[in-house]
PDB file of N, CA and C in Angstrom:
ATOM      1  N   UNK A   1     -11.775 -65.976  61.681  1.00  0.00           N
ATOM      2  CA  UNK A   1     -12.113 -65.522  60.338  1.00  0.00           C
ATOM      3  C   UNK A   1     -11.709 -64.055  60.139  1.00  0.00           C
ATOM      4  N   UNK A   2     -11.865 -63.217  61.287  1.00  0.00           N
ATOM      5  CA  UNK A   2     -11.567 -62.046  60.994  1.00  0.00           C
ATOM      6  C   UNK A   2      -9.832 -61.709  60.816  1.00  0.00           C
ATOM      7  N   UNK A   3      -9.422 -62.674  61.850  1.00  0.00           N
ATOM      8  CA  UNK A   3      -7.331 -62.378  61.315  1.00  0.00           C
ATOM      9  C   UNK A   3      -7.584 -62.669  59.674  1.00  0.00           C
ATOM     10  N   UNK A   4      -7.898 -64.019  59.200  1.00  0.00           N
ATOM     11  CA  UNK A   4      -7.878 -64.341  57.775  1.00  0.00           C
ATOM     12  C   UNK A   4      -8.190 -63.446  57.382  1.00  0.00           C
ATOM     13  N   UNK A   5      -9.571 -62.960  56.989  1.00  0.00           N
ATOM     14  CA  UNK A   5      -9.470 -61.325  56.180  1.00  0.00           C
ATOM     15  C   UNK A   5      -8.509 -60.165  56.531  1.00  0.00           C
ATOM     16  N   UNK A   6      -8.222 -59.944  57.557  1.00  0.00           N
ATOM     17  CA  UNK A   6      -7.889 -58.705  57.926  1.00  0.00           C
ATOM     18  C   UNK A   6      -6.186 -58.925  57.226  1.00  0.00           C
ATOM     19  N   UNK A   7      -5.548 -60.099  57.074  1.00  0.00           N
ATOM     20  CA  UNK A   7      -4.273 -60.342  56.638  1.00  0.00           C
ATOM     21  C   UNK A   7      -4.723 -60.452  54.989  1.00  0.00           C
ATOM     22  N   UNK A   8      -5.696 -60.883  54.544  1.00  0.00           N
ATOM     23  CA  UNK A   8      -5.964 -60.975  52.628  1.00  0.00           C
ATOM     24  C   UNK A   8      -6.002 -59.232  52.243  1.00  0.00           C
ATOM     25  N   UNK A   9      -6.847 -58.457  53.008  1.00  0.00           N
ATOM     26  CA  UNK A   9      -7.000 -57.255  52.952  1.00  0.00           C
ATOM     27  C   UNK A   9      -5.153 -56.382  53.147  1.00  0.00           C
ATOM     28  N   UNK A  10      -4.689 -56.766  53.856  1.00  0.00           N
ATOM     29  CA  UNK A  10      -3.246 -56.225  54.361  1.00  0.00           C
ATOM     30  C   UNK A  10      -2.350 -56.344  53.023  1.00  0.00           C
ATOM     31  N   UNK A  11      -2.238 -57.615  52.505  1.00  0.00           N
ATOM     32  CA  UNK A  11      -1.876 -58.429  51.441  1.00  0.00           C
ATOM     33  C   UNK A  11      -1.920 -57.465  50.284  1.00  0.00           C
ATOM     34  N   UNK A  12      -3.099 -57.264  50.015  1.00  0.00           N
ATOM     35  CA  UNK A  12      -4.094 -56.608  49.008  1.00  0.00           C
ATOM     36  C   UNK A  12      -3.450 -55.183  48.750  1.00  0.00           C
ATOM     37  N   UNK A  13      -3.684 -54.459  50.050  1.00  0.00           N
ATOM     38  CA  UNK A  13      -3.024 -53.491  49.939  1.00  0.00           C
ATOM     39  C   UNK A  13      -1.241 -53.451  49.646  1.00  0.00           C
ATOM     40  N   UNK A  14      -0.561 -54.246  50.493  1.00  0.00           N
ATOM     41  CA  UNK A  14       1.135 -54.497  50.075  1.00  0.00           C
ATOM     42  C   UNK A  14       1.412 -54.534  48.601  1.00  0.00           C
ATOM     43  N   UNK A  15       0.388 -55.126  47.778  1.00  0.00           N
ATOM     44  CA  UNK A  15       0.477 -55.669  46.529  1.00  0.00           C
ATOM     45  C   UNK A  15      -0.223 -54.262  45.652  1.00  0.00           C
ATOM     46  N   UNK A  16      -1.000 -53.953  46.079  1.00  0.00           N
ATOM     47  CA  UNK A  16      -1.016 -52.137  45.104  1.00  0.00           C
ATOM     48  C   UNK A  16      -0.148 -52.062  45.311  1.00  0.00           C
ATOM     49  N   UNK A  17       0.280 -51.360  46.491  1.00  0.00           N
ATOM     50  CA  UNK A  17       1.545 -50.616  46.773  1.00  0.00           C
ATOM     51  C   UNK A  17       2.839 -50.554  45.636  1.00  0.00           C
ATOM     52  N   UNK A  18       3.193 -51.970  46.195  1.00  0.00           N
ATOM     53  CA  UNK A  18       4.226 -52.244  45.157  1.00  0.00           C
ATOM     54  C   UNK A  18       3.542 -52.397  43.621  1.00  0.00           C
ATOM     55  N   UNK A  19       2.739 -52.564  42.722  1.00  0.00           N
ATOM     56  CA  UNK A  19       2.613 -52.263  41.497  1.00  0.00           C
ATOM     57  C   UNK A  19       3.003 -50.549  41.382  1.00  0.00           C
ATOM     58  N   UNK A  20       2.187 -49.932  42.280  1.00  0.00           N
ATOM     59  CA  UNK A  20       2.030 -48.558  42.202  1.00  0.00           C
ATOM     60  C   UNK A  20       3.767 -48.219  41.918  1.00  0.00           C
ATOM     61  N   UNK A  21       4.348 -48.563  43.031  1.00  0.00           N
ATOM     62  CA  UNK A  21       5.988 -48.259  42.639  1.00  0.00           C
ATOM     63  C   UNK A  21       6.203 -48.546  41.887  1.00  0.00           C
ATOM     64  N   UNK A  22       5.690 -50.129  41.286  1.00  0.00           N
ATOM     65  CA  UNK A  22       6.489 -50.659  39.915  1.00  0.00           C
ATOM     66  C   UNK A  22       6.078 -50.078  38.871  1.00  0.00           C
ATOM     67  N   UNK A  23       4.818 -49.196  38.824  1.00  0.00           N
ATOM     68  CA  UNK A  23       4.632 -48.497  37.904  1.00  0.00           C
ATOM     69  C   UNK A  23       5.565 -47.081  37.702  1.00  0.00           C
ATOM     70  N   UNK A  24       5.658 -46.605  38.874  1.00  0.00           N
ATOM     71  CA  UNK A  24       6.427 -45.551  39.057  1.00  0.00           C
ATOM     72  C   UNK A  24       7.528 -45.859  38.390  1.00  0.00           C
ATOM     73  N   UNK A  25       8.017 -46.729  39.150  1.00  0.00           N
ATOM     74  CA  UNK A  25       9.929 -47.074  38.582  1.00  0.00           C
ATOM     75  C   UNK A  25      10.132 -46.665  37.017  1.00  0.00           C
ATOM     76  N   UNK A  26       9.062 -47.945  36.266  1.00  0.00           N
ATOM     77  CA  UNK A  26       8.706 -47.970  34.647  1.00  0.00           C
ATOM     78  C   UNK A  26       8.873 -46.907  33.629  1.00  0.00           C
ATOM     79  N   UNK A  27       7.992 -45.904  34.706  1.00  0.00           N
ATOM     80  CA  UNK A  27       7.494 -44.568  33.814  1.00  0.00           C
ATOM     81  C   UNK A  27       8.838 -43.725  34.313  1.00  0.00           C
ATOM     82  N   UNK A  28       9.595 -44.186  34.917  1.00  0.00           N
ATOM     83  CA  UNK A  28      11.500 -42.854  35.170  1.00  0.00           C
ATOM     84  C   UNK A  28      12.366 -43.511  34.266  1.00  0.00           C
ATOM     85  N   UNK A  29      12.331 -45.330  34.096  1.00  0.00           N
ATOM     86  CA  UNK A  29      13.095 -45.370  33.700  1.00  0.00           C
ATOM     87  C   UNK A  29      12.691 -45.317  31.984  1.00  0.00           C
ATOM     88  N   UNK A  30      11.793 -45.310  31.559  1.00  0.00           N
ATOM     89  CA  UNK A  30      11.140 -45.133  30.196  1.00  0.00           C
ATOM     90  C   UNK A  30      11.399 -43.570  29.760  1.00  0.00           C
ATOM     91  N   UNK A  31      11.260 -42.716  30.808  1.00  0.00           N
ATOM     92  CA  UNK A  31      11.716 -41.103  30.638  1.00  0.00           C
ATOM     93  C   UNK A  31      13.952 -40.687  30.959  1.00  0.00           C
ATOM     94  N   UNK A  32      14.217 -42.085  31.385  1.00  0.00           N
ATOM     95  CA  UNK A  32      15.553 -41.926  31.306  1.00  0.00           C
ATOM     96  C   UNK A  32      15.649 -42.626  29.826  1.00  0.00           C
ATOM     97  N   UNK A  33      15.278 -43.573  29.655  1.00  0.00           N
ATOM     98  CA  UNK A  33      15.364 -43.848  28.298  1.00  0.00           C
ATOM     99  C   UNK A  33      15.263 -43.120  26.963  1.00  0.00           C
ATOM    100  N   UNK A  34      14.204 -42.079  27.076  1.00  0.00           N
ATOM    101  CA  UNK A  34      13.874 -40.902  26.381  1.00  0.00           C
ATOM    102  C   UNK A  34      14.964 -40.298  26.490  1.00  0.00           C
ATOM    103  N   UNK A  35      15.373 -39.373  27.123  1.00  0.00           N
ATOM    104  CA  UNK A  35      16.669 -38.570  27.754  1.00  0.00           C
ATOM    105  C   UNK A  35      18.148 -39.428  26.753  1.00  0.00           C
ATOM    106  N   UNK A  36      18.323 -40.448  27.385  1.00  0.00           N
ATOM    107  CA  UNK A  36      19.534 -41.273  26.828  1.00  0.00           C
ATOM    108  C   UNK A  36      19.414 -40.878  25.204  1.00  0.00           C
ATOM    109  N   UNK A  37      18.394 -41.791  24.892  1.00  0.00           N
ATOM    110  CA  UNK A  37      17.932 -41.491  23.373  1.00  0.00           C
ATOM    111  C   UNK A  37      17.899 -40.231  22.333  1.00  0.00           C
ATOM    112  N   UNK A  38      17.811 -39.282  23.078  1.00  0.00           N
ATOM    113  CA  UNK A  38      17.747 -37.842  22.617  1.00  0.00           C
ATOM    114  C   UNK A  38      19.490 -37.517  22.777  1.00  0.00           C
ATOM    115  N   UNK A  39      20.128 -37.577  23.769  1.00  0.00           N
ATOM    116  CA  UNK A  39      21.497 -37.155  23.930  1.00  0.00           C
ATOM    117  C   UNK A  39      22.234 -37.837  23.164  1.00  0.00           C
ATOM    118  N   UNK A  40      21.952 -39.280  22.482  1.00  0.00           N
ATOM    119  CA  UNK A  40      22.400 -40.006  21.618  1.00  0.00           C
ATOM    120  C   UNK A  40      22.547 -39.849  19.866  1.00  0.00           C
ATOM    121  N   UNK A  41      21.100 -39.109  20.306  1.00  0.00           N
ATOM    122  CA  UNK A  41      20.738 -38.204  18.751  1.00  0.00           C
ATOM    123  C   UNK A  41      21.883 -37.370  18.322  1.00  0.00           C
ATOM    124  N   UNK A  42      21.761 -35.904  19.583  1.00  0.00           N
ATOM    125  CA  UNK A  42      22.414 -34.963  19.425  1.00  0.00           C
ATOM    126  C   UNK A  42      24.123 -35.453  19.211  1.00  0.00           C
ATOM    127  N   UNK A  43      24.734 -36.653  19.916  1.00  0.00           N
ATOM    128  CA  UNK A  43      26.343 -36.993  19.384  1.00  0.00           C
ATOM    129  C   UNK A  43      26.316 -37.264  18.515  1.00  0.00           C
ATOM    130  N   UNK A  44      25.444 -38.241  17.685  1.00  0.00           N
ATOM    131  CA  UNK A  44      25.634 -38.856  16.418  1.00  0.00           C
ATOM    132  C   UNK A  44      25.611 -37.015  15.396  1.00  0.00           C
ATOM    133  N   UNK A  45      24.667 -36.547  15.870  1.00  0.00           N
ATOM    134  CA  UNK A  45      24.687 -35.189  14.137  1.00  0.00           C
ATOM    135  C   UNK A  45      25.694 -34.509  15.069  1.00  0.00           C
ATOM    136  N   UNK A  46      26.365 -34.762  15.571  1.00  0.00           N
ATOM    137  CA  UNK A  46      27.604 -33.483  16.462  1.00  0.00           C
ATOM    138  C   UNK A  46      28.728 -34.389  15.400  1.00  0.00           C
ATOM    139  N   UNK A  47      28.492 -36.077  15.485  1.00  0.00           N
ATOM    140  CA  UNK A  47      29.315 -36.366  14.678  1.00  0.00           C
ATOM    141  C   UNK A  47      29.435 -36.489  13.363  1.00  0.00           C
ATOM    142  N   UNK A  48      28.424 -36.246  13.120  1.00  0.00           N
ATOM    143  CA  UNK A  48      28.664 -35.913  11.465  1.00  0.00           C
ATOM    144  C   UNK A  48      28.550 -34.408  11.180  1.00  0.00           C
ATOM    145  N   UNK A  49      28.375 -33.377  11.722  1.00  0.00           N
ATOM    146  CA  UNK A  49      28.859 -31.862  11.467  1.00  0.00           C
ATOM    147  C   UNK A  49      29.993 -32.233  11.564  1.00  0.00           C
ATOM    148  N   UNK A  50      31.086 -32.821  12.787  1.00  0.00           N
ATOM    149  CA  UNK A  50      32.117 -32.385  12.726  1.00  0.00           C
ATOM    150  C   UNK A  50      33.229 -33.148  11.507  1.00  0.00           C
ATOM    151  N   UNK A  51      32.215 -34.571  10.926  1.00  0.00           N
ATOM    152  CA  UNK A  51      33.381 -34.988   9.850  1.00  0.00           C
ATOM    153  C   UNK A  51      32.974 -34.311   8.958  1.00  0.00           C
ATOM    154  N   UNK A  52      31.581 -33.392   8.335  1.00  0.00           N
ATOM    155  CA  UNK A  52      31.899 -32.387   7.287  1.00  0.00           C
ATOM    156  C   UNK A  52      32.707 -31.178   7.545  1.00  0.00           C
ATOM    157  N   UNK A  53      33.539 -30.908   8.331  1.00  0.00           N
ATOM    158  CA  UNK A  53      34.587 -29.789   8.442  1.00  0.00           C
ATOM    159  C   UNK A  53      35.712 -30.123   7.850  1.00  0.00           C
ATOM    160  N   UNK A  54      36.254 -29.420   7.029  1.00  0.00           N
ATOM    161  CA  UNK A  54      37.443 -29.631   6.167  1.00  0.00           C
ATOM    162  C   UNK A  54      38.907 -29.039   7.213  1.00  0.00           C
ATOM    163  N   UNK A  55      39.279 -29.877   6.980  1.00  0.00           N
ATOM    164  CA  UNK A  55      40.737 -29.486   7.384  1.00  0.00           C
ATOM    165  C   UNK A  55      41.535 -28.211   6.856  1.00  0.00           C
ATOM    166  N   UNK A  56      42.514 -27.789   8.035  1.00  0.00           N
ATOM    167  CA  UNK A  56      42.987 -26.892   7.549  1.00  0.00           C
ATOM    168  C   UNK A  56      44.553 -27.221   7.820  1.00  0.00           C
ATOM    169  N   UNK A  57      45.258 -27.426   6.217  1.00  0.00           N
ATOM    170  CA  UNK A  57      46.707 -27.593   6.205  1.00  0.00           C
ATOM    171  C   UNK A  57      47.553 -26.318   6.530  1.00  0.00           C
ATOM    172  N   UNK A  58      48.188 -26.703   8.113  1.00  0.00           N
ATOM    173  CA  UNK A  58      49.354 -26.127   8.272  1.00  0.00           C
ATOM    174  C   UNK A  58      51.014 -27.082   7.940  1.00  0.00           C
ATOM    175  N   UNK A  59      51.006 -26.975   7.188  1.00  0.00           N
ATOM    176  CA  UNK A  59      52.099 -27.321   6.717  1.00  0.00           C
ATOM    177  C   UNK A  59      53.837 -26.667   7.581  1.00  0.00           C
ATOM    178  N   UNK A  60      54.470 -26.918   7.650  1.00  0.00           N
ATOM    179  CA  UNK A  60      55.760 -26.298   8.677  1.00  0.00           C
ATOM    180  C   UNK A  60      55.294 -25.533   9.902  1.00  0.00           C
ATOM    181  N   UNK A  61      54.245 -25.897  10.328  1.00  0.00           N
ATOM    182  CA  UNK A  61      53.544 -25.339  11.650  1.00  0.00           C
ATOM    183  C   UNK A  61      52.911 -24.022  11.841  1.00  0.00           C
ATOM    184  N   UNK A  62      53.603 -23.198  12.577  1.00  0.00           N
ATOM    185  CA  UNK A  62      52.648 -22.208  12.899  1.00  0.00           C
ATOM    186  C   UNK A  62      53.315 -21.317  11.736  1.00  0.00           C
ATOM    187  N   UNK A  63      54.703 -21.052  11.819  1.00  0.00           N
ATOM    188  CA  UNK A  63      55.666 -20.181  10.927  1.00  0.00           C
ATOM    189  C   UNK A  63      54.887 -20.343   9.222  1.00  0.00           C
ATOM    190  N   UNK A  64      54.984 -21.636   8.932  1.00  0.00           N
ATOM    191  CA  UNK A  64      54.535 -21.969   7.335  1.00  0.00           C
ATOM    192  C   UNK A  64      52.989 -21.337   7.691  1.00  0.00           C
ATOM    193  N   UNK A  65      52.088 -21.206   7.973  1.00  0.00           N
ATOM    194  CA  UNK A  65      50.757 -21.288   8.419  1.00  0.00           C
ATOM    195  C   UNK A  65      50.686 -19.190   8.306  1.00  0.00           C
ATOM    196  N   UNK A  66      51.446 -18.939   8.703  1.00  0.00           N
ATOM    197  CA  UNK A  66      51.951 -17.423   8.530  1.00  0.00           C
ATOM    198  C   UNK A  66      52.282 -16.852   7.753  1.00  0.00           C
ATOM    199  N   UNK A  67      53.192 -17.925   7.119  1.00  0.00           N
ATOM    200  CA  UNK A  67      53.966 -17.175   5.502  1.00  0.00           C
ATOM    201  C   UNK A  67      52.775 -17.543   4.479  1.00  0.00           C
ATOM    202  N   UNK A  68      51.538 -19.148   4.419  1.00  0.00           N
ATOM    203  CA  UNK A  68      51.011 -18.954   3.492  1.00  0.00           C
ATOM    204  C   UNK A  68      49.578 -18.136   3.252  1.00  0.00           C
ATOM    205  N   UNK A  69      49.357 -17.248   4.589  1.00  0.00           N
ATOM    206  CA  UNK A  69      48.603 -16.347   4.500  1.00  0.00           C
ATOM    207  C   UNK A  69      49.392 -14.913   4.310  1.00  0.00           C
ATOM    208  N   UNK A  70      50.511 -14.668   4.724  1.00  0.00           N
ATOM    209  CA  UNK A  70      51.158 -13.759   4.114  1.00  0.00           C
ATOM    210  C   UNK A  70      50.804 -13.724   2.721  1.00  0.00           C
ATOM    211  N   UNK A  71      51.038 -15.080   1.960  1.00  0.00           N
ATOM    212  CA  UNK A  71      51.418 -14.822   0.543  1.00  0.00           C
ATOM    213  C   UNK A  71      50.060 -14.725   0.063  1.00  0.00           C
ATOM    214  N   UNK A  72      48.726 -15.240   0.378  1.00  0.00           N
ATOM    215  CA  UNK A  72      47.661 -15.583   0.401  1.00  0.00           C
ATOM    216  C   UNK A  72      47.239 -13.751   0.193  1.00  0.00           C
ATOM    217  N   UNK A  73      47.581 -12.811   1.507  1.00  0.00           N
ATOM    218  CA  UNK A  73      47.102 -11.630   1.905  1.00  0.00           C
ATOM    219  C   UNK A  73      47.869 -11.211   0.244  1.00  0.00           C
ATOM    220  N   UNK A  74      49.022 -11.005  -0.198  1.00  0.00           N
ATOM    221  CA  UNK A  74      50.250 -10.147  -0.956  1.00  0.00           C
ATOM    222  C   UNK A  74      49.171 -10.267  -2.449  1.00  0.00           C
ATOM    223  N   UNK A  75      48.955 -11.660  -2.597  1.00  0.00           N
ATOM    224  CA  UNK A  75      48.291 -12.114  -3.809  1.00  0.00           C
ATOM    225  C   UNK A  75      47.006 -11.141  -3.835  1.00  0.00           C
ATOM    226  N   UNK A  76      46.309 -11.246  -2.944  1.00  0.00           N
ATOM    227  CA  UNK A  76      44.910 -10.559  -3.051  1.00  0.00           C
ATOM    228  C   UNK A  76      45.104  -9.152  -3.373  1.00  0.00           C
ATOM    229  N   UNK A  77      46.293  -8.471  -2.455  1.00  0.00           N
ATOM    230  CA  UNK A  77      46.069  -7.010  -2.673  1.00  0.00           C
ATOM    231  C   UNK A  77      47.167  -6.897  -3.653  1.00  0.00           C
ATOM    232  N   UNK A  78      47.550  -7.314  -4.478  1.00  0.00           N
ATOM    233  CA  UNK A  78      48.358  -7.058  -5.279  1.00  0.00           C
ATOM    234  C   UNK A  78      50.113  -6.598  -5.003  1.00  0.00           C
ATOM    235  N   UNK A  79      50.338  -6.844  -4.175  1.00  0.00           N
ATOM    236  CA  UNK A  79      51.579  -6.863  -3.152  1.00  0.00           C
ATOM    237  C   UNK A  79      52.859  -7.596  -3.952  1.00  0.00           C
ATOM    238  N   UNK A  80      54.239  -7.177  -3.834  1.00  0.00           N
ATOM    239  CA  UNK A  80      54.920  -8.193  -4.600  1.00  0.00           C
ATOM    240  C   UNK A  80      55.334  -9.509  -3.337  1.00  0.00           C
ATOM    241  N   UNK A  81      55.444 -10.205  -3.880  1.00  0.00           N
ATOM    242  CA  UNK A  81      55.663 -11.670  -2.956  1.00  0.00           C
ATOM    243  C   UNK A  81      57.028 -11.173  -2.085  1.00  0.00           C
ATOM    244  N   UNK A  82      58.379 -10.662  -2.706  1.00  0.00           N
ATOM    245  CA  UNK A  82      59.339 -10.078  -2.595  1.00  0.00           C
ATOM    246  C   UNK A  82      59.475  -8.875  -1.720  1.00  0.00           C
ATOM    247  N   UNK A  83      59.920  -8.910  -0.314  1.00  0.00           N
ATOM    248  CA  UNK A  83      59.882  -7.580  -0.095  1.00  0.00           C
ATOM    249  C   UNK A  83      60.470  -6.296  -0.071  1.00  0.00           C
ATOM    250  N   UNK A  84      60.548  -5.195  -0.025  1.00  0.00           N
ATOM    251  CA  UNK A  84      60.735  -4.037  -0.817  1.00  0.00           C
ATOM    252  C   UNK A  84      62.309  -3.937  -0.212  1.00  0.00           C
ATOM    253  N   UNK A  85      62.997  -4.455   0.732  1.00  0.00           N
ATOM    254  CA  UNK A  85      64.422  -4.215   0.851  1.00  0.00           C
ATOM    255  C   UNK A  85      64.811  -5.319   0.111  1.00  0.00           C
ATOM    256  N   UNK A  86      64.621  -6.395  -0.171  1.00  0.00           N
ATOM    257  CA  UNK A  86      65.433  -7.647  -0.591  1.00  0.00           C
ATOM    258  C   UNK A  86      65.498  -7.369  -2.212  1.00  0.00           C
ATOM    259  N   UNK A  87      64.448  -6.659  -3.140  1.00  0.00           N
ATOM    260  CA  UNK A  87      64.330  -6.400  -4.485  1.00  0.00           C
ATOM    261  C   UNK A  87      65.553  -5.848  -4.824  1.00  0.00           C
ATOM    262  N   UNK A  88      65.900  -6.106  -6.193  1.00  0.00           N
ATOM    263  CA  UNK A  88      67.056  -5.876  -6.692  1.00  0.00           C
ATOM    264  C   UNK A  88      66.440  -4.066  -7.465  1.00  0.00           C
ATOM    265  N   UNK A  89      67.065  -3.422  -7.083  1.00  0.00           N
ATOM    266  CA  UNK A  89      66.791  -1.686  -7.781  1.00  0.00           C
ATOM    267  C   UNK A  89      67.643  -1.133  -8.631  1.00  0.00           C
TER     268      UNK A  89
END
């Protein structure tokens, strides 16, 4: 009688044990789940900041991209578009 208990008791304990882990496991992977969930957040509004950014047309590459802030800069400060050797005098 005493092996019989002493193995129900053994049992008993094996079987916390493992809940105890299986509880453990639960509560990491429920806090990886959290984690996932949150980093999932942050791509989705990363992806929609980045489709409200407007494009910026460079047109003939870097050169065109140069001349239309040149002309962009000439306009603002009152500059002639024309520059001062090419003008007819």
């Amino acid at each position: 009688p005493d092996f019989v208990q002493q193995a129900i008791e053994q049992s008993k304990a094996q079987q916390a044990s493992a809940e105890e882990k299986s509880s453990q496991l639960i509560a990491e992977q429920q806090k990886q789940n959290q984690l996932s969930q949150e980093m999932i957040n942050k791509i989705n509004t990363l992806i929609n900041v980045t489709g409200q950014n407007k494009t910026i047309n460079f047109s003939g590459g870097l050169l065109g991209a140069i001349s239309e802030n040149a002309a962009a800069e000439e306009k603002r400060h009152g500059a002639s578009n024309v520059p001062f050797y090419l003008q007819r005098h």
